[in-house]
C-alpha atoms as a PDB file:
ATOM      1  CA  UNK A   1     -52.619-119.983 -20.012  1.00  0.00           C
ATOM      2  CA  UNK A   2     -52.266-119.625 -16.372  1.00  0.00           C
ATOM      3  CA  UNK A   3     -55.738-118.544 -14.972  1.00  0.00           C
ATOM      4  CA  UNK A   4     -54.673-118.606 -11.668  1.00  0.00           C
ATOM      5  CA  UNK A   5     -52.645-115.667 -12.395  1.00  0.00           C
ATOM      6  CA  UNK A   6     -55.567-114.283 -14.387  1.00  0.00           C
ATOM      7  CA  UNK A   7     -57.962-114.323 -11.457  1.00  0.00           C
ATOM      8  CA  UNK A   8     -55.174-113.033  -8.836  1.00  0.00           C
ATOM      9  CA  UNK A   9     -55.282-109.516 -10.999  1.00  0.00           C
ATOM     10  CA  UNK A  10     -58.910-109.641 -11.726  1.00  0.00           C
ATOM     11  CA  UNK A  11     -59.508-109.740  -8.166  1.00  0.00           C
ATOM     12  CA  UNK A  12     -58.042-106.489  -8.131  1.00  0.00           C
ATOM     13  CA  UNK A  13     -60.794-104.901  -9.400  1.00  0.00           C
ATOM     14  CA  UNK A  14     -62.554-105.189  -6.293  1.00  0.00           C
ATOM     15  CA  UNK A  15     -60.244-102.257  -5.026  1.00  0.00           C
ATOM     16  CA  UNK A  16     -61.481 -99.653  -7.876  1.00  0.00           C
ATOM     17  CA  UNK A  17     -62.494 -96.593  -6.604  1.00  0.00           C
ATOM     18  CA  UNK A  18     -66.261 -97.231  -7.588  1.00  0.00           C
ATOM     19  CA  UNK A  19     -66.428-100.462  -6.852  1.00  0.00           C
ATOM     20  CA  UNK A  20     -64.301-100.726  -2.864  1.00  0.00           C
ATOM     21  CA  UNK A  21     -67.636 -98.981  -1.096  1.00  0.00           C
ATOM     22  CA  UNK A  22     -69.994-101.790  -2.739  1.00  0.00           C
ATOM     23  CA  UNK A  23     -67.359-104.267  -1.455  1.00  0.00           C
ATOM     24  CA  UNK A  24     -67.204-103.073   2.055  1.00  0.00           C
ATOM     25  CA  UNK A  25     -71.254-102.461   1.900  1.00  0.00           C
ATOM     26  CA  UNK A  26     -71.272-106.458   1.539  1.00  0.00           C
ATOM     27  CA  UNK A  27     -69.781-106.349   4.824  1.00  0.00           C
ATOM     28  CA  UNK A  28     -72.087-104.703   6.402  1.00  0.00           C
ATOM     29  CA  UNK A  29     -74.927-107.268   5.688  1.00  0.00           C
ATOM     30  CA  UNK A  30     -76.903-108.954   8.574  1.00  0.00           C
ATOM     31  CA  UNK A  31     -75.642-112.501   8.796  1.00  0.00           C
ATOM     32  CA  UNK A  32     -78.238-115.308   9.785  1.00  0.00           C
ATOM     33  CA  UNK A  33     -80.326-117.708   8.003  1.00  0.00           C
ATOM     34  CA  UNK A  34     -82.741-116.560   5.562  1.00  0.00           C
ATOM     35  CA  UNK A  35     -85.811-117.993   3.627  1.00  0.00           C
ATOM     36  CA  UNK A  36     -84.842-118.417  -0.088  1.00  0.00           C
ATOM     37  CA  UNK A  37     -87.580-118.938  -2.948  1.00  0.00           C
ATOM     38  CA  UNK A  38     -86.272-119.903  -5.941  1.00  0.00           C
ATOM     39  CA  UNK A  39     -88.747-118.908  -8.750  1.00  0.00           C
ATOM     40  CA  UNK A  40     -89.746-116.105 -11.070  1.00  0.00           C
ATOM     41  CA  UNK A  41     -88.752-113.614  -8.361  1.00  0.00           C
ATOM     42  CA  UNK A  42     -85.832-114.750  -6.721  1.00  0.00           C
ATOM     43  CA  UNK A  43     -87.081-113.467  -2.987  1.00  0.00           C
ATOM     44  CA  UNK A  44     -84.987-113.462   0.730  1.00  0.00           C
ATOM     45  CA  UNK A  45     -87.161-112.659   3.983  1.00  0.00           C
ATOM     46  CA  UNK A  46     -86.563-113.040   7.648  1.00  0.00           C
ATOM     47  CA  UNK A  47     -87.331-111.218  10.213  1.00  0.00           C
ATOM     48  CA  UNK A  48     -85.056-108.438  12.409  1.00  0.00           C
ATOM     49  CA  UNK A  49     -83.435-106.754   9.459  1.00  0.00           C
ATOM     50  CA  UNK A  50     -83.106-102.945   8.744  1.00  0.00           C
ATOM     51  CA  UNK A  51     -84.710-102.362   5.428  1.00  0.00           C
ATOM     52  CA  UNK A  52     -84.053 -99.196   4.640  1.00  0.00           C
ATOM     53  CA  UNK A  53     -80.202-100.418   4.457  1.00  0.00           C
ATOM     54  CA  UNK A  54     -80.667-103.479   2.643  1.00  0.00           C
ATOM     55  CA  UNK A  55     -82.236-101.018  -0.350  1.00  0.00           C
ATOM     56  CA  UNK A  56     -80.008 -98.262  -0.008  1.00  0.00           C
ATOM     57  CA  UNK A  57     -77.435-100.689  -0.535  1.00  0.00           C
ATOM     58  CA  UNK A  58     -79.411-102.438  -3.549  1.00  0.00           C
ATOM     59  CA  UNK A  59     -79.522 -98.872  -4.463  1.00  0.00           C
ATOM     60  CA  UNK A  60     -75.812 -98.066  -4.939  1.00  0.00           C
ATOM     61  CA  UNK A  61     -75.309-101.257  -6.893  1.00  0.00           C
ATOM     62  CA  UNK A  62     -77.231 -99.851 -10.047  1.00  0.00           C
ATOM     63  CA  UNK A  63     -77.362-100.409 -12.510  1.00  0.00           C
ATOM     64  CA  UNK A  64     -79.328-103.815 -12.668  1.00  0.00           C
ATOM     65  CA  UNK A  65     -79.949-105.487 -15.776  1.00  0.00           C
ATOM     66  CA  UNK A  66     -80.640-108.965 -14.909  1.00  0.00           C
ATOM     67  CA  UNK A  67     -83.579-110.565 -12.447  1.00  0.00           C
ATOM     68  CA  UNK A  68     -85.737-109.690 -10.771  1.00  0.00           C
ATOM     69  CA  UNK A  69     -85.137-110.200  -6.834  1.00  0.00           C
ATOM     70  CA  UNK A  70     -87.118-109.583  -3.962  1.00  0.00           C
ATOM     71  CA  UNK A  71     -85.105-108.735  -0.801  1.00  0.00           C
ATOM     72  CA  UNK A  72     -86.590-108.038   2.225  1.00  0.00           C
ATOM     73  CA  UNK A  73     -89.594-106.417   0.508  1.00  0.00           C
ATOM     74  CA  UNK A  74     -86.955-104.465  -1.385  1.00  0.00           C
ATOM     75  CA  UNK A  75     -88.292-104.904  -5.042  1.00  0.00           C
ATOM     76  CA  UNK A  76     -85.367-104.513  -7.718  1.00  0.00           C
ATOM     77  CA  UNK A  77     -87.402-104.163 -10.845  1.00  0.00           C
ATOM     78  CA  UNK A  78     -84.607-105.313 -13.454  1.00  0.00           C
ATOM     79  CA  UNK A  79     -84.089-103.559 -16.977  1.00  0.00           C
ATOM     80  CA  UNK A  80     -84.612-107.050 -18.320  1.00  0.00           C
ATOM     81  CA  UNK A  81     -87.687-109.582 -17.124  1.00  0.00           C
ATOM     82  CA  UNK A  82     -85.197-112.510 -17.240  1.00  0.00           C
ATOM     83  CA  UNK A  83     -87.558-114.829 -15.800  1.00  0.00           C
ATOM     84  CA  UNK A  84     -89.539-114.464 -19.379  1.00  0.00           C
ATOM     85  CA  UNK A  85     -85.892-115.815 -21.653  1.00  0.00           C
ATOM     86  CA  UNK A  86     -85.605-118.683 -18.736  1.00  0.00           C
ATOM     87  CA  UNK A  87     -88.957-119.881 -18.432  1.00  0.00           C
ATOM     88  CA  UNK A  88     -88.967-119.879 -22.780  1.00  0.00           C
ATOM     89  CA  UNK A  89     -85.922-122.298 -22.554  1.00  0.00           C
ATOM     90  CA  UNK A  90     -86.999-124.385 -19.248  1.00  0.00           C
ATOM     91  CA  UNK A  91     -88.669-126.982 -21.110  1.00  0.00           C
ATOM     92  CA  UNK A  92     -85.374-127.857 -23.278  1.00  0.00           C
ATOM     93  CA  UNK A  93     -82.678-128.286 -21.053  1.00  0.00           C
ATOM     94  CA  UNK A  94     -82.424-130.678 -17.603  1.00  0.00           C
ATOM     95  CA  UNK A  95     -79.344-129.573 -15.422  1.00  0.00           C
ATOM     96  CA  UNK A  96     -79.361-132.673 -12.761  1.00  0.00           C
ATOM     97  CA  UNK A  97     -76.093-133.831 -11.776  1.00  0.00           C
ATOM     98  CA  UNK A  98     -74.526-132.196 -14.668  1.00  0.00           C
ATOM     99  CA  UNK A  99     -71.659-129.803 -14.527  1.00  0.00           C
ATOM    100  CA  UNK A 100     -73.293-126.272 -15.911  1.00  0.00           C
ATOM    101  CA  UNK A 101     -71.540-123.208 -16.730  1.00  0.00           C
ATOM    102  CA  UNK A 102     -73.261-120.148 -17.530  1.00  0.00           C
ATOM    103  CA  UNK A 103     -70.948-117.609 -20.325  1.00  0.00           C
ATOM    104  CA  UNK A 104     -71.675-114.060 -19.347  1.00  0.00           C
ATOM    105  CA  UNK A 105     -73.839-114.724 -15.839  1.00  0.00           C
ATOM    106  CA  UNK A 106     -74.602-110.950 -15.242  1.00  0.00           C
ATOM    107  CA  UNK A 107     -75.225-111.336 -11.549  1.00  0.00           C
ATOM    108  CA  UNK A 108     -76.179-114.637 -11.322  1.00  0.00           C
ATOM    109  CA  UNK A 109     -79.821-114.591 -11.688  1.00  0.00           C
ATOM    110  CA  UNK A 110     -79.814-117.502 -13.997  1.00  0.00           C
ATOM    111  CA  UNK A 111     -77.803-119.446 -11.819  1.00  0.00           C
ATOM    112  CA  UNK A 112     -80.053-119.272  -8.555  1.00  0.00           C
ATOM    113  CA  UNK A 113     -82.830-120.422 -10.741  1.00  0.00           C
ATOM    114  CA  UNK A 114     -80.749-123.528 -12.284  1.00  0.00           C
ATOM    115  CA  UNK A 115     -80.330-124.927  -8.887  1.00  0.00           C
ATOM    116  CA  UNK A 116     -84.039-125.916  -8.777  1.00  0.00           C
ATOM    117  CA  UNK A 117     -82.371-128.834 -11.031  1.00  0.00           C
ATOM    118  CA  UNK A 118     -79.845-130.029  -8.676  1.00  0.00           C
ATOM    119  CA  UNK A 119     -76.686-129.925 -10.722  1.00  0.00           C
ATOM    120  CA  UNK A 120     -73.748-131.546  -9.674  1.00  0.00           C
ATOM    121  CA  UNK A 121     -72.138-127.898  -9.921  1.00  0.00           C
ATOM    122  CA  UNK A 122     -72.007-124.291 -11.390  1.00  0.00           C
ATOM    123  CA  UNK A 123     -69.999-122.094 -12.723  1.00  0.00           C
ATOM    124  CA  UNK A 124     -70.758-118.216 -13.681  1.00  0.00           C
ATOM    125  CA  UNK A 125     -68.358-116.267 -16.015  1.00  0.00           C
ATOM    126  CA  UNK A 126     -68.232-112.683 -16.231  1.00  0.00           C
ATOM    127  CA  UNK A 127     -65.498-109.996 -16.183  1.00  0.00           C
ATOM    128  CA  UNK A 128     -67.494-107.536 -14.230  1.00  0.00           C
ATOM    129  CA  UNK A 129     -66.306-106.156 -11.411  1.00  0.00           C
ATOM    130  CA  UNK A 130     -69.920-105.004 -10.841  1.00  0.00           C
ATOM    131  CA  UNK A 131     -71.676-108.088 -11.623  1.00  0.00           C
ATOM    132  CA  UNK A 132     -69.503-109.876  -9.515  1.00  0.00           C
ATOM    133  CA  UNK A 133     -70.377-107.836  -6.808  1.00  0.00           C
ATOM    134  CA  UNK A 134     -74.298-107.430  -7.104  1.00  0.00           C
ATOM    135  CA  UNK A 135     -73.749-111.606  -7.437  1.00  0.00           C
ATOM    136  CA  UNK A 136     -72.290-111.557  -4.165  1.00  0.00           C
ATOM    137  CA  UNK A 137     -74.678-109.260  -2.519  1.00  0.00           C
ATOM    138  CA  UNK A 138     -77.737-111.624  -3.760  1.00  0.00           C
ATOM    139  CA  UNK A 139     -75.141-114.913  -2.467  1.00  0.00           C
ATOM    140  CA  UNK A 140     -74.733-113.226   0.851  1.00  0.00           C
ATOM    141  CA  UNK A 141     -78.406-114.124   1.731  1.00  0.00           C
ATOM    142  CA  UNK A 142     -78.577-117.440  -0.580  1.00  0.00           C
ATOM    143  CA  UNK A 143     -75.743-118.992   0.101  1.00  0.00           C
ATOM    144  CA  UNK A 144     -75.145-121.336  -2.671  1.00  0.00           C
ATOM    145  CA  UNK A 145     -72.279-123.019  -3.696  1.00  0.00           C
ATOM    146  CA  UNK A 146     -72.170-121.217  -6.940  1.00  0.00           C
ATOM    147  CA  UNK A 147     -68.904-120.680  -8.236  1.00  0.00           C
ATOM    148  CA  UNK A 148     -68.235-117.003  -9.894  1.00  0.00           C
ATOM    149  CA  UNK A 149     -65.597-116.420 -11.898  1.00  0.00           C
ATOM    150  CA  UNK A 150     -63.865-112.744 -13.582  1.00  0.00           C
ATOM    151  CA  UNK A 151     -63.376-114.780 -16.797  1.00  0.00           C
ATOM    152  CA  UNK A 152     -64.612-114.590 -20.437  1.00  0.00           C
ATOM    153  CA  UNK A 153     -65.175-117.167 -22.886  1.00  0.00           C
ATOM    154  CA  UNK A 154     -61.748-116.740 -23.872  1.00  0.00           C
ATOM    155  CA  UNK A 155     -60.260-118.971 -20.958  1.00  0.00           C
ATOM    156  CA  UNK A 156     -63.186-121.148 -21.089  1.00  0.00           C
ATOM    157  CA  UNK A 157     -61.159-124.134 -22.960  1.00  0.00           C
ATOM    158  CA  UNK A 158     -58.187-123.572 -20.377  1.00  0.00           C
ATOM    159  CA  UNK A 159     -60.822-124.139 -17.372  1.00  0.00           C
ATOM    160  CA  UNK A 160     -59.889-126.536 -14.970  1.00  0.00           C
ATOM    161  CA  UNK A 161     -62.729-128.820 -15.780  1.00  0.00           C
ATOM    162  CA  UNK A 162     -64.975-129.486 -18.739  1.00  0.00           C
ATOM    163  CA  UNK A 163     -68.609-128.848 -18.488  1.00  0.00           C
ATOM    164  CA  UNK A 164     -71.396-131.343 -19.577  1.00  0.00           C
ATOM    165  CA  UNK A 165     -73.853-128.186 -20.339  1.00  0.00           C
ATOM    166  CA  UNK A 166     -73.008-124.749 -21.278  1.00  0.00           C
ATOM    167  CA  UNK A 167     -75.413-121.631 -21.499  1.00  0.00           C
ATOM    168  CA  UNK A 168     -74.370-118.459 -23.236  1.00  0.00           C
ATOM    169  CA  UNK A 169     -77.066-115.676 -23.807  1.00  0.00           C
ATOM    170  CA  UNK A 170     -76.735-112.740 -25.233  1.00  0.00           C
ATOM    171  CA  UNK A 171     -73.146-112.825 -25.890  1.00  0.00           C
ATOM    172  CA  UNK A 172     -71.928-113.675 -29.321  1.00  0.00           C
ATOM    173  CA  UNK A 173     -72.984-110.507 -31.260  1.00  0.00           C
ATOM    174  CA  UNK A 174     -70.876-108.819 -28.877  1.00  0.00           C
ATOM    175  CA  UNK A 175     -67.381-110.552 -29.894  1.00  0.00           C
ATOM    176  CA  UNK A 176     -65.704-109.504 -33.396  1.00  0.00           C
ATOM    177  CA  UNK A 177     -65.107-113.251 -34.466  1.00  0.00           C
ATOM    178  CA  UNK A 178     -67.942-115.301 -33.623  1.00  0.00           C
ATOM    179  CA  UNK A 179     -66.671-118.862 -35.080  1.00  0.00           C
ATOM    180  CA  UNK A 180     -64.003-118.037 -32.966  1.00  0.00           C
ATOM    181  CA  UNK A 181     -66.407-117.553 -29.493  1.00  0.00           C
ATOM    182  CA  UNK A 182     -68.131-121.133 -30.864  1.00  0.00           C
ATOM    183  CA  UNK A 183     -64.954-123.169 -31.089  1.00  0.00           C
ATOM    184  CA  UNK A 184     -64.216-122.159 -27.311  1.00  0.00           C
ATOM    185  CA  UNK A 185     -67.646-122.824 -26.193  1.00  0.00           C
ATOM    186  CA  UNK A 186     -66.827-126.140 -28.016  1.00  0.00           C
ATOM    187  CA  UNK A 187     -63.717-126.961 -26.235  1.00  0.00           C
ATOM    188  CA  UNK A 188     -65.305-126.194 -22.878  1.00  0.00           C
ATOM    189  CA  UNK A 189     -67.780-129.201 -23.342  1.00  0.00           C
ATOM    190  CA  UNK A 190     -67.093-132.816 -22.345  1.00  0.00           C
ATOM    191  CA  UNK A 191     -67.856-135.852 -24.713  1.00  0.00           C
ATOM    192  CA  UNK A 192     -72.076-135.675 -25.008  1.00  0.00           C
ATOM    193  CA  UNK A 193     -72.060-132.269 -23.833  1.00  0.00           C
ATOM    194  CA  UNK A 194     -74.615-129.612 -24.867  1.00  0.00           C
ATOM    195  CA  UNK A 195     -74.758-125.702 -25.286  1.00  0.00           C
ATOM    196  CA  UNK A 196     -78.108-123.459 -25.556  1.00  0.00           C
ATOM    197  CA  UNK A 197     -76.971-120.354 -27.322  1.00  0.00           C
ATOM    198  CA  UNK A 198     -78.913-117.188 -27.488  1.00  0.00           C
ATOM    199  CA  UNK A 199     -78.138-114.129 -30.394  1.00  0.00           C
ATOM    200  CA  UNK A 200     -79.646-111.388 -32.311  1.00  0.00           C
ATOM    201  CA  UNK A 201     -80.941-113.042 -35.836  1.00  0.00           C
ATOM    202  CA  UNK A 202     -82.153-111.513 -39.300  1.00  0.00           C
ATOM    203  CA  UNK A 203     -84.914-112.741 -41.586  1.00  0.00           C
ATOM    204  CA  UNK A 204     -83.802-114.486 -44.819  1.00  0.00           C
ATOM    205  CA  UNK A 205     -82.956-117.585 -46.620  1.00  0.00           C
ATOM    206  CA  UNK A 206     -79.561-117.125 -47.682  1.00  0.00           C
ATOM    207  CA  UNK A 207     -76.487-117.554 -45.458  1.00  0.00           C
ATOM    208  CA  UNK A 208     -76.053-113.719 -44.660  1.00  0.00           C
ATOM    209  CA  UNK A 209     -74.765-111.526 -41.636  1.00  0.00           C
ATOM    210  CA  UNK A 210     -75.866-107.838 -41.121  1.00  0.00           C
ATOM    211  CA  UNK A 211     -72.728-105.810 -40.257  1.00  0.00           C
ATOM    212  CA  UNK A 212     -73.723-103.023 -38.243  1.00  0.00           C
ATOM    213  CA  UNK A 213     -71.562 -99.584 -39.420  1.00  0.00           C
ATOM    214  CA  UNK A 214     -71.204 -98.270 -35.521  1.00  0.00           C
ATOM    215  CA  UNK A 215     -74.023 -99.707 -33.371  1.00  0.00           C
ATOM    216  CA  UNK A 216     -77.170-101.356 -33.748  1.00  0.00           C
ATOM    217  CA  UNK A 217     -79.932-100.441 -31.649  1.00  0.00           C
ATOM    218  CA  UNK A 218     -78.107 -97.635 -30.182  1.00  0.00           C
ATOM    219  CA  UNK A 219     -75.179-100.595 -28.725  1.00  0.00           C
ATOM    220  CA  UNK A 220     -72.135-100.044 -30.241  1.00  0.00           C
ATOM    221  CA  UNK A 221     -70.402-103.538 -29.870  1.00  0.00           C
ATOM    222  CA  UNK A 222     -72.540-105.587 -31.800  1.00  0.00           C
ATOM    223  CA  UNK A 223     -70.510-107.091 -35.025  1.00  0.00           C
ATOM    224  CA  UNK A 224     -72.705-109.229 -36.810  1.00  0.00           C
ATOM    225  CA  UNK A 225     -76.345-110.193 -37.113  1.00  0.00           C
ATOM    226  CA  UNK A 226     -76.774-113.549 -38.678  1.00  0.00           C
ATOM    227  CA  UNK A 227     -79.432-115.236 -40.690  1.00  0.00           C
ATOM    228  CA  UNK A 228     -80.053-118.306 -39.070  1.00  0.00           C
ATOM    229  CA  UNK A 229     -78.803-120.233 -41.970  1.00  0.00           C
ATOM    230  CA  UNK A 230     -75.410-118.249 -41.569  1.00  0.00           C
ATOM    231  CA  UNK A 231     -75.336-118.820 -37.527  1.00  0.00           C
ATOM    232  CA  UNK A 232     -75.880-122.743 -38.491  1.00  0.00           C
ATOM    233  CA  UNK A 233     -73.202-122.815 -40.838  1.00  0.00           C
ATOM    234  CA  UNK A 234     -70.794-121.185 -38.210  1.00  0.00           C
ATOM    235  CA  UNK A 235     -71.765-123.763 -35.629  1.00  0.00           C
ATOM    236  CA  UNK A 236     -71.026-126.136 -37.716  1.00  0.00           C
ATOM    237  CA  UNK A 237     -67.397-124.541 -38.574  1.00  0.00           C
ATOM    238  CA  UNK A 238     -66.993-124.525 -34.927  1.00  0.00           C
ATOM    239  CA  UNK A 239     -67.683-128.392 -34.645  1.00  0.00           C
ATOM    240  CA  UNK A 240     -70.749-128.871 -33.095  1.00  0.00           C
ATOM    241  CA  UNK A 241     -72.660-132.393 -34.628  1.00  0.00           C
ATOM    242  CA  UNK A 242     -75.962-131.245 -34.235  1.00  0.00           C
ATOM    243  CA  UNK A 243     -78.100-127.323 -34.190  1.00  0.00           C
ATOM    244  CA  UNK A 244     -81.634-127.292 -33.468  1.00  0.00           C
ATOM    245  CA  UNK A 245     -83.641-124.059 -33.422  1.00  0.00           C
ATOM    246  CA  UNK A 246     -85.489-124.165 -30.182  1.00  0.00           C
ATOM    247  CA  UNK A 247     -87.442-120.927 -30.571  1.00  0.00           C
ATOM    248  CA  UNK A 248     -87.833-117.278 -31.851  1.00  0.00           C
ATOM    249  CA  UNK A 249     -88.480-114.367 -30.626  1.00  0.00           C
ATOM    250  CA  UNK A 250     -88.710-110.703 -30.753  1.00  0.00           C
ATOM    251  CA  UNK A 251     -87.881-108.438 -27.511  1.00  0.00           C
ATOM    252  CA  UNK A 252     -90.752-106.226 -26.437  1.00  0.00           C
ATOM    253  CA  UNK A 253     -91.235-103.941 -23.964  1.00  0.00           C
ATOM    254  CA  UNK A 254     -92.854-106.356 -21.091  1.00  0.00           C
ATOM    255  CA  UNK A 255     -88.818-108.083 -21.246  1.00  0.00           C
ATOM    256  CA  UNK A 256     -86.710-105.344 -21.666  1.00  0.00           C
ATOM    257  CA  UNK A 257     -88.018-101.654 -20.631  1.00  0.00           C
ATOM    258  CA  UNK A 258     -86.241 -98.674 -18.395  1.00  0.00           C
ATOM    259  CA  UNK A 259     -87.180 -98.839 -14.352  1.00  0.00           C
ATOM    260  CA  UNK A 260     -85.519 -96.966 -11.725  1.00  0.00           C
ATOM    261  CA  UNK A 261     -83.035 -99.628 -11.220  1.00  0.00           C
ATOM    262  CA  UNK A 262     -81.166 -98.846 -14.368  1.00  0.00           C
ATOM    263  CA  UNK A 263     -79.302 -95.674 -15.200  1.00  0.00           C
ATOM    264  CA  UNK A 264     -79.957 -94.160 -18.773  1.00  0.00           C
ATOM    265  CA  UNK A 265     -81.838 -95.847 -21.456  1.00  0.00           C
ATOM    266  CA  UNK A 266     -83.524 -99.159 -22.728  1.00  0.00           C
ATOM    267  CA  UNK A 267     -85.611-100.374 -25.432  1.00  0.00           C
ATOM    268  CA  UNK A 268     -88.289 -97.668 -26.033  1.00  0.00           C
ATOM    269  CA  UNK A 269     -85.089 -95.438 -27.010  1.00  0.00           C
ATOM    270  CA  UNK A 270     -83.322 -98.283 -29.486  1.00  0.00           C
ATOM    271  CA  UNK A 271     -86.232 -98.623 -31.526  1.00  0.00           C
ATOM    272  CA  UNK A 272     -87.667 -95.780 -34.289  1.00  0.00           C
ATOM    273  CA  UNK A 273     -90.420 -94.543 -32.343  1.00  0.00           C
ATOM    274  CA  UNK A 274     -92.663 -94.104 -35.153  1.00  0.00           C
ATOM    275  CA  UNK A 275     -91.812 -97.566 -36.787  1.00  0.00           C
ATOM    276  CA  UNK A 276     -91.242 -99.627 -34.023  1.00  0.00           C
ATOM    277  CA  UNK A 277     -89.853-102.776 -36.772  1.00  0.00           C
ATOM    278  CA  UNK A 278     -86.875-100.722 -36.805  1.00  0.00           C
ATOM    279  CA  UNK A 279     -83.953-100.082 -34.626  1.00  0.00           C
ATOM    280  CA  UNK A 280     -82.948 -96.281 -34.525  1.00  0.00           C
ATOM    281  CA  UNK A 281     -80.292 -96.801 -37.465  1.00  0.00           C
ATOM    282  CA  UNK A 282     -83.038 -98.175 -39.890  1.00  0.00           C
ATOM    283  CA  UNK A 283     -82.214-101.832 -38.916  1.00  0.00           C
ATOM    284  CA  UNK A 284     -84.399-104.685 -38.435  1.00  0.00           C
ATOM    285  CA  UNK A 285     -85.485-104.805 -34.342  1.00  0.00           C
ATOM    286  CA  UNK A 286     -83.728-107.067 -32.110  1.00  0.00           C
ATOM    287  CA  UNK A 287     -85.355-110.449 -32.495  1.00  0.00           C
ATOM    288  CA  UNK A 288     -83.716-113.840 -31.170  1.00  0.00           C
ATOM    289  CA  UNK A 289     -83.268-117.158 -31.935  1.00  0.00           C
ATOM    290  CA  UNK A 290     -82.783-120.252 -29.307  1.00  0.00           C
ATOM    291  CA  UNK A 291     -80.115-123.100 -30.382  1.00  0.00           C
ATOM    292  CA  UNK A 292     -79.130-126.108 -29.031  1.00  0.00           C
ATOM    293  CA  UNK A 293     -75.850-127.341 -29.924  1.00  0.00           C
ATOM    294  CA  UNK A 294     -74.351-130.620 -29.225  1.00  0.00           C
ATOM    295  CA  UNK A 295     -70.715-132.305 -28.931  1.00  0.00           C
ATOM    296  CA  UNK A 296     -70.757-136.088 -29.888  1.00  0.00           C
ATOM    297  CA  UNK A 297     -66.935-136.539 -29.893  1.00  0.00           C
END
């Protein structure tokens, strides 16, 4: 697989029609140096910079999913509370002077927060023209060395280096053969190398997947919902040595809620609003469990 090739159409995308004005916005940034804080709110401030543009820009990036960020007293109140999901998994994992790559980035923010580990590098993947480009706004003022890449999981074991710890949240209920997903994640680790893994799970004992018939909680790419006993067993089938349950948990509204930074819905419209156990379709609500998986060969 030539990737190279890959990435010289995927940077193509930057030329769409809806995303070419968010491009050239980028452009017309302030350039200086900027006070970064790394922490629950990623925040940028300085002085001599015109506000109102900074946000109106923010503003035609929208949707945002992923963060929050602070810049220039521009508050972007994310869909998601991502700080909550990081801070759950921050006592589990230590990045320094390991090479991380984060499956499905979004715009990055859990890559600014992994450099407070000092690893020796990282590496986002995401085919988002979008994502890439709200990344790149947020970059613009932080100016990391973070590497960004318009690739999936897919090209993951035909990257040009091997990675000693991978994250990937909130991806594998979105691909149609999940064993599949695990056996690249698996082949994008070095000998040693570990993988915290984040997906939708169902209560039971037996080794069991919900199939959803067209979506599940109003998302309509969402394939199967495992027991945990059934996401162990395809771990396992992948060839990871080792799967340990870090933690559980069900999404609530203080994580995931609709703010005027997103366009159209969020949780309060997925679930049954008079049962709020179920999704819409009569499913169990989204709940998640934490994994750590680990190469030994």
């Amino acid at each position: 697989m030539n990737l190279q090739e890959i990435r010289n159409e995927r940077y193509k995308w930057m030329t769409w029609k809806n995303i070419a004005p968010l491009r050239n916005s980028i452009a017309s940034l302030p350039k200086g140096d900027w006070h970064v804080e790394i922490g629950d709110i990623i925040k940028i401030s300085g002085e001599g910079v015109d506000e109102n543009h900074i946000r109106e820009i923010a503003k035609l990036m929208m949707p945002w999913r992923k963060g929050p960020f602070e810049i220039f007293n521009t508050y972007i109140d994310t869909e998601w509370k991502s700080n909550i999901k990081y801070n759950l998994l921050r006592a589990h994992f230590n990045l320094k002077d390991k090479r991380v790559a984060d499956i499905g980035c979004n715009n990055g923010y859990y890559l600014f927060r992994m450099q407070e580990d000092s690893p020796k590098s990282l590496v986002g993947f995401d085919p988002s023209a979008l994502y890439k480009t709200q990344f790149d706004f947020i970059n613009h003022f932080v100016k990391s060395e973070i590497v960004y890449e318009l690739l999936g999981v897919e090209h993951l074991e035909f990257y040009e280096e091997k990675f000693d710890f991978i994250f990937c949240l909130g991806v594998l209920y979105h691909r149609s053969d999940p064993v599949m997903m695990l056996k690249s994640l698996y082949k994008g680790l070095d000998k040693q190398g570990e993988v915290i893994l984040d997906t939708f799970y169902i209560e039971g004992e037996e080794e069991m997947c919900l199939c959803p018939a067209s979506s599940y909680s109003k998302i309509p790419n969402i394939y199967f919902v495992p027991t945990i006993k059934a996401l162990r067993t395809w771990c396992l089938r992948a060839g990871f040595e080792s799967f340990e349950v870090l933690e559980t948990s069900v999404t609530n509204a203080q994580e995931q809620r609709k703010t005027s930074w997103i366009e159209g819905q969020s949780l309060e419209d997925f679930l049954d609003p008079n049962d709020n156990s179920k999704t819409v379709e009569g499913y169990p609500a989204p709940a998640r469990v934490y994994v750590k998986l680990r190469k030994d060969k």
